[in-house]
Protein backbone atom coordinates (compact mmCIF):
# COMPACT_ATOMS: atom_id res chain seq x y z
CA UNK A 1 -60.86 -21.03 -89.96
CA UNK A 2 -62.65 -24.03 -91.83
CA UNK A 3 -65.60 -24.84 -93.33
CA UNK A 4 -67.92 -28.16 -93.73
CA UNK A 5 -70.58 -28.41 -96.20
CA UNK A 6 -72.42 -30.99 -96.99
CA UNK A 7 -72.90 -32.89 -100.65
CA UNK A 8 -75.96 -34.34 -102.31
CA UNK A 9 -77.60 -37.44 -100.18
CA UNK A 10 -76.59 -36.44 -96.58
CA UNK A 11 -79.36 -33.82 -95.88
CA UNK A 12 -79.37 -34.04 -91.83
CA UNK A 13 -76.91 -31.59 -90.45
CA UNK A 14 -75.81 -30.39 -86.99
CA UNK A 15 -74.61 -26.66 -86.58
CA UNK A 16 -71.27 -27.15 -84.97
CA UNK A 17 -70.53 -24.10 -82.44
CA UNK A 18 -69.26 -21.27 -85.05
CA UNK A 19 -67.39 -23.94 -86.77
CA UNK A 20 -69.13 -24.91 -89.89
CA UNK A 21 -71.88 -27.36 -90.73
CA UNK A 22 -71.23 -30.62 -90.13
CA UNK A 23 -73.78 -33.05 -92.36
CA UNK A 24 -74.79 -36.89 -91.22
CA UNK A 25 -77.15 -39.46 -91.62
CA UNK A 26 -78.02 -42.61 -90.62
CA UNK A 27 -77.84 -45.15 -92.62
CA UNK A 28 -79.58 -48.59 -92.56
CA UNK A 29 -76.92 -51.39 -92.39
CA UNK A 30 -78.96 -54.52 -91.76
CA UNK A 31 -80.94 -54.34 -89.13
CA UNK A 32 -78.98 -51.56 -87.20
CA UNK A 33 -78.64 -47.74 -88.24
CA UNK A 34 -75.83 -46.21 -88.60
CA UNK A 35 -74.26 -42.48 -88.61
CA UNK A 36 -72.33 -41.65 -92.22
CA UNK A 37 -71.22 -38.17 -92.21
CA UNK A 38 -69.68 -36.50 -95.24
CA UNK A 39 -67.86 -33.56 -95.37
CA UNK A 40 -65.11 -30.97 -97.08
CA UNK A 41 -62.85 -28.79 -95.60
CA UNK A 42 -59.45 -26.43 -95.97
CA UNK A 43 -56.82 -26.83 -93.73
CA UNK A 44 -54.62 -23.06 -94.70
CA UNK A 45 -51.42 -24.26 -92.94
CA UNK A 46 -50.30 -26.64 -95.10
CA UNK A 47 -50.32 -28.43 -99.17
CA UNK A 48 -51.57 -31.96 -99.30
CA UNK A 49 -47.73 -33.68 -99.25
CA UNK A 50 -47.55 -31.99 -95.66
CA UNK A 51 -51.24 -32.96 -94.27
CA UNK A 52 -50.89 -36.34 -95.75
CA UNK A 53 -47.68 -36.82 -93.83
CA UNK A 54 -48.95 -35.11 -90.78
CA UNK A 55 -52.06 -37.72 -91.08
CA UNK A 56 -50.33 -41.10 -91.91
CA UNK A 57 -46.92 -40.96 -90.52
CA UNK A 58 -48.05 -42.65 -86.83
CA UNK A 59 -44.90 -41.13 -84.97
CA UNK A 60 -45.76 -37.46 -85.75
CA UNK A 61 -49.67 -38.24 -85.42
CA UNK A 62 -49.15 -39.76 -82.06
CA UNK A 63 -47.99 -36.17 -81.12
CA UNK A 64 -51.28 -34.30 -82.22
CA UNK A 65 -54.02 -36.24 -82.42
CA UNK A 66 -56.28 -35.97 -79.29
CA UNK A 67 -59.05 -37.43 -81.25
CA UNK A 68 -58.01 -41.09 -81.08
CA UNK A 69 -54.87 -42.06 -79.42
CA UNK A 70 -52.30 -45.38 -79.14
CA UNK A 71 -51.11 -45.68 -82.88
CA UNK A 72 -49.13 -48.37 -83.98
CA UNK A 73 -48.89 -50.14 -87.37
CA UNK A 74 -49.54 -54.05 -86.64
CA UNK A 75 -48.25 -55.54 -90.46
CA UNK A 76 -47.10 -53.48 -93.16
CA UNK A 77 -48.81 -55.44 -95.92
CA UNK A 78 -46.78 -53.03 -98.68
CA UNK A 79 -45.66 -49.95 -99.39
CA UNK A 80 -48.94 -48.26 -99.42
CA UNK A 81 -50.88 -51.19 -97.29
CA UNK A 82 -50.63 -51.54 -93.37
CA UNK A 83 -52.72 -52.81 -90.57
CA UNK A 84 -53.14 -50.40 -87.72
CA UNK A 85 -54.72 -50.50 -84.31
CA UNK A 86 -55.89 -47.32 -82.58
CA UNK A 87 -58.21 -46.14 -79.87
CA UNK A 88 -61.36 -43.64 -79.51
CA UNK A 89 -61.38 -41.99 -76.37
CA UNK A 90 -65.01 -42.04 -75.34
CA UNK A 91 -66.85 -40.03 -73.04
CA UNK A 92 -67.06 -40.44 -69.10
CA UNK A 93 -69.20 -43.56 -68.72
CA UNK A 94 -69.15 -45.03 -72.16
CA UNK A 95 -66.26 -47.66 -72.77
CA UNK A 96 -63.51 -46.56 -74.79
CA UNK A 97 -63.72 -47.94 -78.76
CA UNK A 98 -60.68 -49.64 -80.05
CA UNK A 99 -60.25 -49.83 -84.21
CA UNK A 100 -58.27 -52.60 -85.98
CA UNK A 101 -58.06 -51.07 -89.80
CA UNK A 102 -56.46 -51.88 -93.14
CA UNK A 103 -55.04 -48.60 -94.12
CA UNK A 104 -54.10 -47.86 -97.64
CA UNK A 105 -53.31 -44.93 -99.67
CA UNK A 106 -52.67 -43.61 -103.44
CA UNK A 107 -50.66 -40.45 -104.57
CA UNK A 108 -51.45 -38.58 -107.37
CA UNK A 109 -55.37 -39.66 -106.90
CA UNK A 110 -57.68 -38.62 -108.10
CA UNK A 111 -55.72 -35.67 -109.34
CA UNK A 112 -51.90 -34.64 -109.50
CA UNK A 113 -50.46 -34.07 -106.21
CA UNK A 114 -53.46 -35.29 -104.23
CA UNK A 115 -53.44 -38.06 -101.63
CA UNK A 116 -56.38 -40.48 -101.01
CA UNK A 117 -56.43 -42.76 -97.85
CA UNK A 118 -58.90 -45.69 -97.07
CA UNK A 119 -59.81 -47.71 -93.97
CA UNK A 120 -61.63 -50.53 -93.43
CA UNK A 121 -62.07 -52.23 -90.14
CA UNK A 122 -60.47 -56.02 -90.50
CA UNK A 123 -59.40 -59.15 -87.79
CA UNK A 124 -55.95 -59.80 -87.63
CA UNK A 125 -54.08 -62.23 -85.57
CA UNK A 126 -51.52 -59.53 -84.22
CA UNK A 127 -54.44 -57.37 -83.16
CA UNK A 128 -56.49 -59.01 -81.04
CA UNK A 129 -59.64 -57.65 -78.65
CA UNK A 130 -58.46 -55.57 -75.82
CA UNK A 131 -59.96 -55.78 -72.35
CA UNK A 132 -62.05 -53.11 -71.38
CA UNK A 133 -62.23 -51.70 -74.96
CA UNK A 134 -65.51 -52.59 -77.68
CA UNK A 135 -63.77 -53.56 -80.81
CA UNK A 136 -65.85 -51.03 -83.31
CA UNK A 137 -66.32 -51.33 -86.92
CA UNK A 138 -64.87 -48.76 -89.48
CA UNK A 139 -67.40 -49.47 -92.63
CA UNK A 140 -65.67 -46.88 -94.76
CA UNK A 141 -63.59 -44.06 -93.76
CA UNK A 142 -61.93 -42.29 -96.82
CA UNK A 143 -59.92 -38.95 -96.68
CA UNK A 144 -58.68 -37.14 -100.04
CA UNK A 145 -56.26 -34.39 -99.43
CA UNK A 146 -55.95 -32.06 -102.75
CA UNK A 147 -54.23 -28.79 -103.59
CA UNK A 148 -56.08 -25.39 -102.79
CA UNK A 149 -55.92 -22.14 -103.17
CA UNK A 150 -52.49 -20.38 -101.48
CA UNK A 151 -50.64 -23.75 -100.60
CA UNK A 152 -53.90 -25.07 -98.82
CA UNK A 153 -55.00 -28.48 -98.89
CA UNK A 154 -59.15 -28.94 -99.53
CA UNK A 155 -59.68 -32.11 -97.69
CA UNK A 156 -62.93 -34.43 -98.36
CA UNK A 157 -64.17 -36.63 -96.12
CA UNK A 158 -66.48 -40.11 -95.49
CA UNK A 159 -66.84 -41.55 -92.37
CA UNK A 160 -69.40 -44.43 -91.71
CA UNK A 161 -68.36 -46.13 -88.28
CA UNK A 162 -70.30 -48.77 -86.59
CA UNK A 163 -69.30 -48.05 -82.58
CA UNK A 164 -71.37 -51.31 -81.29
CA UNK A 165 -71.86 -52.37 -77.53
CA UNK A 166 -74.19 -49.81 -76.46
CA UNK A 167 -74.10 -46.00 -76.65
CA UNK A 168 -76.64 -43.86 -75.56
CA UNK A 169 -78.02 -41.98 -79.53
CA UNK A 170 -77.11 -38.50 -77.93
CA UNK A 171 -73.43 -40.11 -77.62
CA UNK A 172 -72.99 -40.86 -80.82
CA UNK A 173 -74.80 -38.16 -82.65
CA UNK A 174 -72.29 -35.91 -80.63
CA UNK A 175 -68.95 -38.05 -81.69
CA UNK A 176 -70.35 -37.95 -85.03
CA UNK A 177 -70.89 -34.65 -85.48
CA UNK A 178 -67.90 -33.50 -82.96
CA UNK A 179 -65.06 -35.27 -84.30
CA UNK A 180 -64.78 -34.10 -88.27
CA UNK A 181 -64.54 -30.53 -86.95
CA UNK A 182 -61.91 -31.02 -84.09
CA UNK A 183 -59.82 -33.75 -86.01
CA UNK A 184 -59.46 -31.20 -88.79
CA UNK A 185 -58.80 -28.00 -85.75
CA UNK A 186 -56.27 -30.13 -84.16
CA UNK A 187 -54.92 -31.09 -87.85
CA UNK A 188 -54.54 -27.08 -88.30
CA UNK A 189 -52.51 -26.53 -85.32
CA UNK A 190 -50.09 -29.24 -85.62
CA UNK A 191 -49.39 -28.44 -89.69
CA UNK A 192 -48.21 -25.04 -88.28
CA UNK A 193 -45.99 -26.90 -84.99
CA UNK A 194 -44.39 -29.60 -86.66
C-alpha cells in the first residue's frame, strides 16, 4: 500500500502494524526533547498536481483529513504564503493541540512538476489562543510531493512538533509514530474519492 523508510540521522524506528517503518528521534531543543520523524512514501492514486491540491486546498482537506481537523486560512500573506489555524485531535484525556502556522509552498521544487510545502508555527493577531486547546509549536514540518513511477507521487516528509503542556511520553511517541502513516492512508483514499 505504502512504504516509510527512514534516511541517514534518524536511526530510532517504530514498526507500524503491517504498514511500513516509521523512523523518529528525539531531538534536544534547549532544555526539552523533542520527537523529529522523517520519512518517504508513495501515494499510487494520484501525480503530485493532484496530492498537492488534495493537501493544501483547505475546502477539499476539510473533507478527508481525520488527522487534524477545523481548517481555515487566517491571512493570505501572497499567492503562495498564508496563515492557517488547525486542530490535533488528541487522545481521551489529553487536551486537544491547536496549530497557528505560516504555510508556504513552491512548484516546480526541487524538481519539475514537484511541489514543496513548509510550516512553521507563528503568533498572529487573527489567531489567537483557544480555550481548552494548548497552542503547540510546529518547529519544521516540510512535505515534497514529486512524480513516481505510473502517475504516483513519492512524497518526503519532516515533521519536528513541539506539543507542550504535558503529555504522558507513551502519548506522544504514539502520535509521532501514528500519524505519518494514517495521514498518508487517509491521503490515499481521498485521491481516489475526490
Amino acid at each position: 500500500f505504502f512504504f516509510f523508510q527512514a534516511e541517514d540521522g534518524i536511526r530510532d524506528f517504530c514498526l507500524s502494524r503491517g504498514l511500513g517503518d516509521v523512523y523518529k528521534r528525539q531531538m534536544q531543543d534547549g532544555s526539552e526533547k523533542v520527537v523529529i520523524v522523517k520519512a518517504f512514501a508513495n501515494i499510487p492514486t494520484g501525480n503530485p498536481e493532484k496530492v498537492f491540491e488534495m493537501m493544501y486546498d483547505l475546502n477539499i482537506r476539510n473533507k478527508w483529513e481525520q488527522v487534524f481537523v477545523d481548517f481555515e486560512i487566517v491571512d493570505k500573506l501572497s499567492d503562495t504564503v498564508d496563515i492557517i489555524y488547525c486542530v490535533l485531535k488528541a487522545p481521551i484525556g489529553v487536551s486537544d493541540r491547536d496549530y497557528c502556522q505560516m504555510r508556504s509552498f513552491k512548484k516546480d521544487f526541487p524538481v519539475k512538476g514537484s511541489y514543496s510545502v513548509h510550516f512553521k508555527s507563528v503568533e498572529h493577531k487573527d489567531c489567537p489562543h483557544r480555550k481548552g486547546r494548548v497552542r503547540a509549536e510546529t518547529k519544521i514540518s516540510g512535505w515534497v510531493f514529486r512524480p513516481g513511477k505510473n502517475n504516483s507521487t513519492d512524497v518526503s516528509v519532516i515533521v519536528q512538533t513541539d506539543p507542550k503542556g504535558i503529555v504522558p511520553k507513551y502519548i506522544v511517541n504514539l502520535v509521532a509514530t501514528r500519524s505519518p502513516k494514517e495521514w498518508v492512508k487517509t491521503l490515499t483514499k481521498a485521491c481516489t474519492k475526490y
